[in-house]
Protein backbone atom coordinates (compact mmCIF):
# COMPACT_ATOMS: atom_id res chain seq x y z
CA UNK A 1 158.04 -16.59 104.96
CA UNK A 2 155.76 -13.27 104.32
CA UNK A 3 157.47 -10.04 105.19
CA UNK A 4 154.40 -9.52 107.82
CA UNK A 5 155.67 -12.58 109.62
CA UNK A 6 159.60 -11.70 108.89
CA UNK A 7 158.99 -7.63 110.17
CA UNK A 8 157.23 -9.15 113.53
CA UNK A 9 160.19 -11.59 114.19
CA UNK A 10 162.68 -9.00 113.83
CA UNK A 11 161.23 -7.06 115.77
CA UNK A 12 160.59 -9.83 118.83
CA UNK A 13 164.55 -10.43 117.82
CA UNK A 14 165.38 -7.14 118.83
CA UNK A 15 163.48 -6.55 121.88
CA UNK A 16 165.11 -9.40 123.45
CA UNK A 17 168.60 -8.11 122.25
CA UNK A 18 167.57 -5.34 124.38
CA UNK A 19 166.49 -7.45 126.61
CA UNK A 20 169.79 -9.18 127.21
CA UNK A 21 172.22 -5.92 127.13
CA UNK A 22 169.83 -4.10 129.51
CA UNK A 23 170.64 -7.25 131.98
CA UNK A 24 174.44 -7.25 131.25
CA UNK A 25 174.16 -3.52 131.91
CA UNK A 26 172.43 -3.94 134.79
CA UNK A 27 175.26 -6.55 136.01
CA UNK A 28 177.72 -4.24 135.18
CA UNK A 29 176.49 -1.68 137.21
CA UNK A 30 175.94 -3.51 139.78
CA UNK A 31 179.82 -4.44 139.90
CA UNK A 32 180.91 -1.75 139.96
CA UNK A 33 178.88 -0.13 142.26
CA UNK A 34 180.57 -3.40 144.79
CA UNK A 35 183.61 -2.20 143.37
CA UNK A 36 183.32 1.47 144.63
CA UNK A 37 182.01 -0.02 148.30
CA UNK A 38 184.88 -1.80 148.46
CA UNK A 39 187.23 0.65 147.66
CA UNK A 40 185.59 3.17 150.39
CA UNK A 41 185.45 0.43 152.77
CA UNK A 42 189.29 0.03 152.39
CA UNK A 43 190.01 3.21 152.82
CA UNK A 44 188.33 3.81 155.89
CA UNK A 45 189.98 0.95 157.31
CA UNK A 46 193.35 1.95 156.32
CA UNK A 47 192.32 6.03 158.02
CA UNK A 48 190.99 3.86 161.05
CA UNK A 49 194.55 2.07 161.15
CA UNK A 50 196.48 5.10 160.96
CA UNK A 51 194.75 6.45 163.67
CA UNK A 52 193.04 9.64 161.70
CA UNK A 53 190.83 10.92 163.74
CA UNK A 54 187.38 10.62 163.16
CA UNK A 55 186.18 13.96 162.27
CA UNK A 56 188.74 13.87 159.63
CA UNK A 57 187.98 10.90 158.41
CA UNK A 58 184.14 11.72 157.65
CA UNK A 59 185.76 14.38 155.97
CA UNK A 60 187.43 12.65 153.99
CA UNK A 61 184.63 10.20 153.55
CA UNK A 62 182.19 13.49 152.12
CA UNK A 63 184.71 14.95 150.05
CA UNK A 64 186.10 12.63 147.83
CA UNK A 65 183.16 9.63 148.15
CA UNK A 66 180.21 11.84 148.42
CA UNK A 67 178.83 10.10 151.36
CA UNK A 68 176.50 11.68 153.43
CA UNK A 69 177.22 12.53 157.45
CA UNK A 70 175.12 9.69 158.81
CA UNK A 71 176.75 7.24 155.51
CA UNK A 72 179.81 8.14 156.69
CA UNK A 73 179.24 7.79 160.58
CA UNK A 74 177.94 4.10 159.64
CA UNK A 75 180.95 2.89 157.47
CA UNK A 76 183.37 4.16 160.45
CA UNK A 77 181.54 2.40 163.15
CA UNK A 78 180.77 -1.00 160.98
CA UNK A 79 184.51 -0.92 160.30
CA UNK A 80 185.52 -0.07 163.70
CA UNK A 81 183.62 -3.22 164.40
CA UNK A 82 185.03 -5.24 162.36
């Protein structure tokens, strides 16, 4: 093989290396970010079970999640429905 052909083959090598741990990255991200919904999800169910009242629990919600007001009112009234 010339080292023309051998320097373009490692290099097609290694763009789909990167190619595959951008997508496993990708897929890992993606879990967790279900990971984190979940989590918030629970715990709004749990406030909504213990009877904490709403204001509190969007407080919650913004402090320690980050959510927005209107994120927040959402998740309480899709697990209120639930």
């Amino acid at each position: 093989m010339s080292n023309e052909f051998r320097n373009a083959f490692s290099g097609f090598r290694q763009e789909l290396l990167d190619g595959v741990r951008a997508s496993v990255q990708s897929r890992s991200d993606d879990a967790a970010f279900e990971e984190r919904v979940i989590g918030i999800e629970n715990a709004t169910s749990a406030m909504l079970e213990l009877n904490v009242e709403e204001d509190k629990i969007i407080q919650m919600l913004q402090k320690y999640w980050d959510l927005r007001l209107s994120e927040a009112k959402m998740l309480i009234e899709r697990q209120k429905s639930e």
